[in-house]
C-alpha atoms as a PDB file:
ATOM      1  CA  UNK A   1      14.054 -47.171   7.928  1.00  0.00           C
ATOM      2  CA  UNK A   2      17.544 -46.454   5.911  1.00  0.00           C
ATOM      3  CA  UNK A   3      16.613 -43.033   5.529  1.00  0.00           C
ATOM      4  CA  UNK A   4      15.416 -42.509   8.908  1.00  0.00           C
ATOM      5  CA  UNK A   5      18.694 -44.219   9.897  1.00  0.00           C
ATOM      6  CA  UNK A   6      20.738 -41.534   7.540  1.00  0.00           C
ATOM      7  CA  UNK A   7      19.211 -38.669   9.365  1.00  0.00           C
ATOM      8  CA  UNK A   8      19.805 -40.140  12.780  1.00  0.00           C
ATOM      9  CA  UNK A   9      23.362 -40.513  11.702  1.00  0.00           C
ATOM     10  CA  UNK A  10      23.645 -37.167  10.536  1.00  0.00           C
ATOM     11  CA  UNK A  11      22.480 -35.884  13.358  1.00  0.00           C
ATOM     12  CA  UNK A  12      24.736 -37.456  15.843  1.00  0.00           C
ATOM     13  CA  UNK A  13      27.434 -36.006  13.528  1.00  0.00           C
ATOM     14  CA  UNK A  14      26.429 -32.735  13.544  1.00  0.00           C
ATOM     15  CA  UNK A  15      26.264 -33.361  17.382  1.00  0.00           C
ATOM     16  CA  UNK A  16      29.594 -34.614  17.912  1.00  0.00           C
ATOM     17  CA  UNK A  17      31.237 -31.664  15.496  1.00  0.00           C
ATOM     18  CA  UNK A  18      29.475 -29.089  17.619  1.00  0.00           C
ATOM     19  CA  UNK A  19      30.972 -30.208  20.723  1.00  0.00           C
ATOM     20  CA  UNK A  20      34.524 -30.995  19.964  1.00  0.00           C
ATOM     21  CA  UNK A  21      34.316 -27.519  18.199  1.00  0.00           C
ATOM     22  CA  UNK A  22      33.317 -25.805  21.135  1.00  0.00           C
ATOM     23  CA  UNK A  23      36.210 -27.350  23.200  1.00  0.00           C
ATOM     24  CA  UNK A  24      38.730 -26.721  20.940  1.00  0.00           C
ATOM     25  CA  UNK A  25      37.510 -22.968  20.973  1.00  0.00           C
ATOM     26  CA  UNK A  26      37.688 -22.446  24.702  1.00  0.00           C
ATOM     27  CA  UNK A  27      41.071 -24.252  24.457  1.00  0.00           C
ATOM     28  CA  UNK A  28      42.169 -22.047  21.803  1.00  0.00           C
ATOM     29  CA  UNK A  29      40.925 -18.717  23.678  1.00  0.00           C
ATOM     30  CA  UNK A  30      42.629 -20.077  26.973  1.00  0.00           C
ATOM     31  CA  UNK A  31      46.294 -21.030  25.128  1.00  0.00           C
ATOM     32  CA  UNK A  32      45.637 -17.616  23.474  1.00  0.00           C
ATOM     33  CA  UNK A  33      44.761 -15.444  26.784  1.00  0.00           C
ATOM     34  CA  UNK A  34      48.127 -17.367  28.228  1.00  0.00           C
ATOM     35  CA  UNK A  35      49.935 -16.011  25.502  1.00  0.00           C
ATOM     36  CA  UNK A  36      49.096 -12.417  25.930  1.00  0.00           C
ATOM     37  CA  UNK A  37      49.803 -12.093  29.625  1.00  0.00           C
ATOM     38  CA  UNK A  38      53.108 -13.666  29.040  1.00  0.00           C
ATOM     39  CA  UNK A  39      54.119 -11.266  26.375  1.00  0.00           C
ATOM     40  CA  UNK A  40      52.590  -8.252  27.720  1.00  0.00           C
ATOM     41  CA  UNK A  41      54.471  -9.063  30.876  1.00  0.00           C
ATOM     42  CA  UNK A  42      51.272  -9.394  32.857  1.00  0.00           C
ATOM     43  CA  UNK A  43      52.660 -13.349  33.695  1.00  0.00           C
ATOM     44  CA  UNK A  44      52.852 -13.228  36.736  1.00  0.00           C
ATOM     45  CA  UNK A  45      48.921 -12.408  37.163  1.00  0.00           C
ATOM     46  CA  UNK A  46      48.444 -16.259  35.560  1.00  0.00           C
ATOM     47  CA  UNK A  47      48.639 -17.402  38.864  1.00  0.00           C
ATOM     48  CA  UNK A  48      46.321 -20.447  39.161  1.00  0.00           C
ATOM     49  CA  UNK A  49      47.802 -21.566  42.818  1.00  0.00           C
ATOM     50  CA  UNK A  50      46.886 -18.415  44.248  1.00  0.00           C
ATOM     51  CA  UNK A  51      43.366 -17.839  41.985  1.00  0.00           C
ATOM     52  CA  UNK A  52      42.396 -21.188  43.997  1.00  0.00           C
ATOM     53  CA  UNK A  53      43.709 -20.647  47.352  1.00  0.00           C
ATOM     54  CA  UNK A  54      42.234 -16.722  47.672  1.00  0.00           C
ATOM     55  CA  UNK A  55      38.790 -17.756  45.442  1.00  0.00           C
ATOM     56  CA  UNK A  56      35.575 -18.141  47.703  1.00  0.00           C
ATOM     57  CA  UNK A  57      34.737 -21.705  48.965  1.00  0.00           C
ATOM     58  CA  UNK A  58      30.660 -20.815  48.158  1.00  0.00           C
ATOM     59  CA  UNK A  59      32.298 -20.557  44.657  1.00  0.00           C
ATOM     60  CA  UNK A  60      33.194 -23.835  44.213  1.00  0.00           C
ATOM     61  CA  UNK A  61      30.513 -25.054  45.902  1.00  0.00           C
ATOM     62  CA  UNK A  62      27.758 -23.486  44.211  1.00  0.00           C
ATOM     63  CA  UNK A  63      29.282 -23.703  40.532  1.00  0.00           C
ATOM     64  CA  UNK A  64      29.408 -27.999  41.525  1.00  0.00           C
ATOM     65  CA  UNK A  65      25.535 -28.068  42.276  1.00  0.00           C
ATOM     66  CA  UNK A  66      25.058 -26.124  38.709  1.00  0.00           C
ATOM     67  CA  UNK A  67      27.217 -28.235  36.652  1.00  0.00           C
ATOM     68  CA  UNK A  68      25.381 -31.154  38.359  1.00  0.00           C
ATOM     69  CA  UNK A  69      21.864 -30.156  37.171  1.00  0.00           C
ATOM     70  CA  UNK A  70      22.773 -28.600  33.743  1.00  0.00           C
ATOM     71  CA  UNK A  71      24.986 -30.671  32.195  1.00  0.00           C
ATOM     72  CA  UNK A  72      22.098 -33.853  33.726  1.00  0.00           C
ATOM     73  CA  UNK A  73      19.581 -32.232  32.253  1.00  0.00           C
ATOM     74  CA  UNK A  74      22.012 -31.798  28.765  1.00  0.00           C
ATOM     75  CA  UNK A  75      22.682 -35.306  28.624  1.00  0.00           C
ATOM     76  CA  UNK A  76      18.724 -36.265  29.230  1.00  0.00           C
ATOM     77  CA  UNK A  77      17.864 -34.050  26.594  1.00  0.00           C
ATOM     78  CA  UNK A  78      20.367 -35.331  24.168  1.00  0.00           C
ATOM     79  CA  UNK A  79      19.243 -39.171  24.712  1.00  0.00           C
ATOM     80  CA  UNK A  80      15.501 -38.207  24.436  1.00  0.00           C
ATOM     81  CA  UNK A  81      16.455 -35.878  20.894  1.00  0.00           C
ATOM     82  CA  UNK A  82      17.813 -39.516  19.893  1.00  0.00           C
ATOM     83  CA  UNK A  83      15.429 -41.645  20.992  1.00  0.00           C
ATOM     84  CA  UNK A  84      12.244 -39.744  20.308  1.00  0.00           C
ATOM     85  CA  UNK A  85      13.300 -39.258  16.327  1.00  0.00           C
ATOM     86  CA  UNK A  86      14.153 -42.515  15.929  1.00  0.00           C
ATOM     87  CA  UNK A  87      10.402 -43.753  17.586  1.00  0.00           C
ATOM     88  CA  UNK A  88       9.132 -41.026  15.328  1.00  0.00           C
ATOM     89  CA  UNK A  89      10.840 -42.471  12.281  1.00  0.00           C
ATOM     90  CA  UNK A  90      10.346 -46.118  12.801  1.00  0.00           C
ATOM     91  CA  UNK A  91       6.744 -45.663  14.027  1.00  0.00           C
ATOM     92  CA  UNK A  92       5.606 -44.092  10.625  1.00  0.00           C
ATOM     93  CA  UNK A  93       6.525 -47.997   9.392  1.00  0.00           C
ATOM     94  CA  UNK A  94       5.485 -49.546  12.187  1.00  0.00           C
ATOM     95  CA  UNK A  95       2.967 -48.133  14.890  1.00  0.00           C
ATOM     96  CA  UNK A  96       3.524 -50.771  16.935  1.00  0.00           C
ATOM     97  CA  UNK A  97       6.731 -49.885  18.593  1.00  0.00           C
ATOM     98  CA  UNK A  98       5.616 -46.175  19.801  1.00  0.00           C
ATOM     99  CA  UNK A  99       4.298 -47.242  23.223  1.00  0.00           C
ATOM    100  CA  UNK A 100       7.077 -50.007  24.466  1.00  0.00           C
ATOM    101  CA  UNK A 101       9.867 -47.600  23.606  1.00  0.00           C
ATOM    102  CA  UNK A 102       8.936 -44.971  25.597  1.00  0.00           C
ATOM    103  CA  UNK A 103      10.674 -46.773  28.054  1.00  0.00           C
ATOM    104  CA  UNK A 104      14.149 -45.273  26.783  1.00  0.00           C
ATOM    105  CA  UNK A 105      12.546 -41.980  26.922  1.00  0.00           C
ATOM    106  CA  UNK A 106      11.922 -43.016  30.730  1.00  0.00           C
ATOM    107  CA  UNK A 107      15.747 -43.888  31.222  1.00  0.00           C
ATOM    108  CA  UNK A 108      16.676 -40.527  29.772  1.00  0.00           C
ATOM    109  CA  UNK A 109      14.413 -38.932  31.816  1.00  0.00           C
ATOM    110  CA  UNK A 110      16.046 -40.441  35.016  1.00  0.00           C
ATOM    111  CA  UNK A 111      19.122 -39.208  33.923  1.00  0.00           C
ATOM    112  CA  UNK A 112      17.847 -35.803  34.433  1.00  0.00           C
ATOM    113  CA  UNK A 113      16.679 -36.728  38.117  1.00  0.00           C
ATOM    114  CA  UNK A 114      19.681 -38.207  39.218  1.00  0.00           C
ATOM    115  CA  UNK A 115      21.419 -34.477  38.614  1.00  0.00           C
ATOM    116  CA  UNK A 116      18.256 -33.207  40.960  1.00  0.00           C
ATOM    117  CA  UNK A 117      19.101 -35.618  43.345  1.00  0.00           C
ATOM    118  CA  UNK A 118      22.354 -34.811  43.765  1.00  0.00           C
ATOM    119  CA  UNK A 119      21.938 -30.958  43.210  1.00  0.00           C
ATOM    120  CA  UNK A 120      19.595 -30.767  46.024  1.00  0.00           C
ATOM    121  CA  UNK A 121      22.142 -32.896  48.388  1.00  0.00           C
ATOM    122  CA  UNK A 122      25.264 -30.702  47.353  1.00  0.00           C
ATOM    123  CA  UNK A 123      23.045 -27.326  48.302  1.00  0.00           C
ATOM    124  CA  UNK A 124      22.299 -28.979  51.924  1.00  0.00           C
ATOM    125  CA  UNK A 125      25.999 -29.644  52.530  1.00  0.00           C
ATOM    126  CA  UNK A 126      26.573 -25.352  51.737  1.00  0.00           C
ATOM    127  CA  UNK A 127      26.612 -23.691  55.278  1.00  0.00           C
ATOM    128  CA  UNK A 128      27.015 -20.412  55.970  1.00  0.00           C
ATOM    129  CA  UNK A 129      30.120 -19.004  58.015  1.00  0.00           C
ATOM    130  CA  UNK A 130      31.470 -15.844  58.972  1.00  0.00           C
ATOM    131  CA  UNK A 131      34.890 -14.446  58.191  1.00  0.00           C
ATOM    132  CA  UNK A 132      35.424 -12.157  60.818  1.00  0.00           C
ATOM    133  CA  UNK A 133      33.976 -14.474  63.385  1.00  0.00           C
ATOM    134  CA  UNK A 134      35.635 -17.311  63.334  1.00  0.00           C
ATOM    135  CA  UNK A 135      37.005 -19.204  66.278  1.00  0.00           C
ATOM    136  CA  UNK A 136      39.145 -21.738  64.848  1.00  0.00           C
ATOM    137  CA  UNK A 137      41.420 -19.663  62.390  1.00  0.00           C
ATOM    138  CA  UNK A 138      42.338 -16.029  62.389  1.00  0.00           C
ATOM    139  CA  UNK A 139      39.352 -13.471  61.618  1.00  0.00           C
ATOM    140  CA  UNK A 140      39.470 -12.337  57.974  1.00  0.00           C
ATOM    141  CA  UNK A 141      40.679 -16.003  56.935  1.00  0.00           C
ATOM    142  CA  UNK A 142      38.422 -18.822  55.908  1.00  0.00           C
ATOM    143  CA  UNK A 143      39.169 -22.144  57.291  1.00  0.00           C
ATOM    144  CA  UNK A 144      40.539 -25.021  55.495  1.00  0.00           C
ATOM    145  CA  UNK A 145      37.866 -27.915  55.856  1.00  0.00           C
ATOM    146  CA  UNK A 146      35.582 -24.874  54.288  1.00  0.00           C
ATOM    147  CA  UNK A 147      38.053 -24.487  51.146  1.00  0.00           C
ATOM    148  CA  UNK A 148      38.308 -28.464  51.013  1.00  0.00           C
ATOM    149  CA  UNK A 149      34.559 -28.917  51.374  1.00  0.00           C
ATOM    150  CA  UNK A 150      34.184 -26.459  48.009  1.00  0.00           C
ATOM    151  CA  UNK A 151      36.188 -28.268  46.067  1.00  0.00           C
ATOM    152  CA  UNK A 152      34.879 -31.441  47.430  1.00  0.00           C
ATOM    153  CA  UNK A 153      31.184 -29.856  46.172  1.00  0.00           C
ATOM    154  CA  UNK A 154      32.976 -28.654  42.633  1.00  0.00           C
ATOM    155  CA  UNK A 155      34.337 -31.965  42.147  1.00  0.00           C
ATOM    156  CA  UNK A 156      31.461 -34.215  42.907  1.00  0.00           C
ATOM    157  CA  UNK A 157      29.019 -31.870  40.833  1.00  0.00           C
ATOM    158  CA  UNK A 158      31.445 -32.424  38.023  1.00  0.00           C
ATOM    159  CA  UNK A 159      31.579 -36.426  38.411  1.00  0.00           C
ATOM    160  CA  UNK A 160      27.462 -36.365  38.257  1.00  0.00           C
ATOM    161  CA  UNK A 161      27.632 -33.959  35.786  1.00  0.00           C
ATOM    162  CA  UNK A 162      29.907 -36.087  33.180  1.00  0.00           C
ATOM    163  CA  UNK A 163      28.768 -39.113  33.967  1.00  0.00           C
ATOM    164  CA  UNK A 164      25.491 -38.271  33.422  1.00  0.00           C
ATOM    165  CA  UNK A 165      25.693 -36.958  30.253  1.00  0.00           C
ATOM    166  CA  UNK A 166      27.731 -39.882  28.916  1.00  0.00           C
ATOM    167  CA  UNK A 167      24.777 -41.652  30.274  1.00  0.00           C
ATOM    168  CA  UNK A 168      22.283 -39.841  28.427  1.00  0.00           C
ATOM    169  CA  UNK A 169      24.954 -40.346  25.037  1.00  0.00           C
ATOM    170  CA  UNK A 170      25.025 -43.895  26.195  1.00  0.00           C
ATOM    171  CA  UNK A 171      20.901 -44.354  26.699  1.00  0.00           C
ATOM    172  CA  UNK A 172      20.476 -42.607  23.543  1.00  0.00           C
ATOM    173  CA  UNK A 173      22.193 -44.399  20.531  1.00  0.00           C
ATOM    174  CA  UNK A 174      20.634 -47.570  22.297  1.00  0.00           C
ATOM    175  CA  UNK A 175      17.434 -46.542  22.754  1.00  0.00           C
ATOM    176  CA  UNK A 176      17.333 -45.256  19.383  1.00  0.00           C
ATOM    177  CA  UNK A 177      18.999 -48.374  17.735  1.00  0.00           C
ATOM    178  CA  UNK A 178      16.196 -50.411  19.665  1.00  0.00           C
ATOM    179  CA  UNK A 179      13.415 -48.818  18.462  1.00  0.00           C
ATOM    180  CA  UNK A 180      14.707 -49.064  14.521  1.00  0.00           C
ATOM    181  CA  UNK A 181      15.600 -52.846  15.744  1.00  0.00           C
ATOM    182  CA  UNK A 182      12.365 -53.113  17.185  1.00  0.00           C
ATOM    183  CA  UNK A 183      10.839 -51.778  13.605  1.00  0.00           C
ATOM    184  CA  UNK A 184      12.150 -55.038  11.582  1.00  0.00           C
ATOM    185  CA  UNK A 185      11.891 -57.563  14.199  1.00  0.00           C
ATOM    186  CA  UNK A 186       9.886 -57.421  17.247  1.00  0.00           C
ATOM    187  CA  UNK A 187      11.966 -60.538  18.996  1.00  0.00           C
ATOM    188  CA  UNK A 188      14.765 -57.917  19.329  1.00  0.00           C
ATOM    189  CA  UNK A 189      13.524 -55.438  21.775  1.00  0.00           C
ATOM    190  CA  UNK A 190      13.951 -57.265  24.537  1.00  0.00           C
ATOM    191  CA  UNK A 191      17.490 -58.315  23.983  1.00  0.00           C
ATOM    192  CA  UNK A 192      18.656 -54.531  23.358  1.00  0.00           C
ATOM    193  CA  UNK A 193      16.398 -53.482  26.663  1.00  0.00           C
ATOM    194  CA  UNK A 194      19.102 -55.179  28.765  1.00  0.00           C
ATOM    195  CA  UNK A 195      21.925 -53.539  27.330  1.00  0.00           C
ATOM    196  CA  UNK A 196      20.204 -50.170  27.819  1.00  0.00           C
ATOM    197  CA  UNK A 197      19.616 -51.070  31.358  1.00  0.00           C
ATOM    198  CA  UNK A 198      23.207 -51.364  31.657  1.00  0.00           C
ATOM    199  CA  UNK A 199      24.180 -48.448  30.092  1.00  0.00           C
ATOM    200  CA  UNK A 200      21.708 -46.379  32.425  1.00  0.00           C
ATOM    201  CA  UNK A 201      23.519 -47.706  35.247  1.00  0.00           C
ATOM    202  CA  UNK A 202      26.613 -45.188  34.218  1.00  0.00           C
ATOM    203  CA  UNK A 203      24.483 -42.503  35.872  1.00  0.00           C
ATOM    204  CA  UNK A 204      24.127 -44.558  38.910  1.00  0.00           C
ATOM    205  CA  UNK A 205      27.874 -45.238  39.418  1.00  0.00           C
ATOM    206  CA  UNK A 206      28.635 -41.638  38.808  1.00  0.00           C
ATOM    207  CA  UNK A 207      26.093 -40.505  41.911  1.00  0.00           C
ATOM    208  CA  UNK A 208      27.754 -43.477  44.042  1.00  0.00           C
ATOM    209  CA  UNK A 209      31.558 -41.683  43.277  1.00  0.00           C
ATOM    210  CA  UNK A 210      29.937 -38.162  43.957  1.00  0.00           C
ATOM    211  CA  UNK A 211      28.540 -38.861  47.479  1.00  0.00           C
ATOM    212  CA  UNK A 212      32.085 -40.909  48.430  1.00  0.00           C
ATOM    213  CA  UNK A 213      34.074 -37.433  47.173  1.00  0.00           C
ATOM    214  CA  UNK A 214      31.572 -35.412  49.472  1.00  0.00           C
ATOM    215  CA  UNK A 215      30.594 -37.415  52.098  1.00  0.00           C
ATOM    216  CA  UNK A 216      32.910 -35.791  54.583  1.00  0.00           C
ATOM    217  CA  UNK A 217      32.830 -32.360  53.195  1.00  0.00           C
ATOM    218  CA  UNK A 218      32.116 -30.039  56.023  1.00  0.00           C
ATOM    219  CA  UNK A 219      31.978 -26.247  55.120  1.00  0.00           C
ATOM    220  CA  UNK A 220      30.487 -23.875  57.792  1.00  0.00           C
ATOM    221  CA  UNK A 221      31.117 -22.323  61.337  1.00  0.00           C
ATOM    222  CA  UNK A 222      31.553 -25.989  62.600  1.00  0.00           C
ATOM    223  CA  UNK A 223      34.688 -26.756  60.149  1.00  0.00           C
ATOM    224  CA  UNK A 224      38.521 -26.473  61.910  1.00  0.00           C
END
């Protein structure tokens, strides 16, 4: 179980590192790209005011109900990566624990739904409008509520999105340090089962906070 235990470690490192490197890259091309318009004298292009004010609602919108099912279906995938290796690894020692701690692969699984879920209610909020036939505002223009109900969509898919994934994080190193647990001493698995269940309740909170940013999102024909 130690060396099973190394490798787990190991792996969450090599997790972690990948991660933080990719964000620092993005916000090293970003400071970088700022840079260059500034000098070039192309500043006045970095205009994120009007890039969100002229950008399509439908945009927003859409891009929320992706990040809502990827980055889900990331987090599920990273929990079950910890939890299945670490079943793997303890089971070799002792068979016994393979079948009752599938049960953390069923709480990283869920995490994976909840994005679904929520995916599937974003997409029914999207209505379709027209730009040059619009009553309420000047043809050509899209109406507010429309823009506010994109960003409403963005946001929300963003809040299942991250909590989700911390979720499946969260599921994951428990799961995984129940199952070794579970490998020495048998009494112990049902002591570390309740703080799993807490820590797959992170998902749940995060779908409560998504449908109170949306609830009164209203993007269509029928928005003033």
């Amino acid at each position: 179980c130690y060396h099973v235990k190394s490798k787990m470690v190991y792996a969450y490192s090599a997790c972690s590192y990948g991660v933080v490197g990719t964000l620092l890259f993005l916000v090293v091309v970003g400071a970088l790209a700022g840079i260059f318009v500034t000098l070039t004298g192309w500043g006045y292009r970095f205009d994120v005011g009007q890039f969100l004010s002229e950008s399509s609602p439908f945009m927003w919108a859409n891009l929320g109900v992706a990040i809502a099912i990827s980055i889900s279906v990331v987090g599920a995938a990273w929990g079950i990566f910890m939890v299945g290796s670490s079943i793997i690894g303890g089971g070799v020692m002792a068979p016994r624990i393979k079948t009752k701690n599938l049960i953390s692969i069923i709480f990283c699984e869920a995490v994976a739904i909840y994005g679904i879920i929520m995916a599937i209610v974003f997409q029914n909020q999207i209505k379709h409008f027209d730009l040059m036939n619009n009553p309420t505002v000047q043809p050509g223009l899209v109406s507010a509520n429309s823009i506010k109900a994109g960003f409403q969509l963005f946001a929300g898919g963003l809040t299942t999105g991250i909590c989700n994934l911390a979720c499946g994080y969260c599921i994951g190193i428990v799961g995984s340090g129940a199952a070794l647990a579970d490998a020495q001493n048998g009494a112990l698995f049902v002591k570390i089962l309740i703080v799993e269940i807490f820590g797959s309740a992170i998902g749940l909170f995060g779908i409560i906070i998504a449908i109170i940013q949306t609830q009164s999102a209203s993007m269509g024909s029928t928005s003033t």
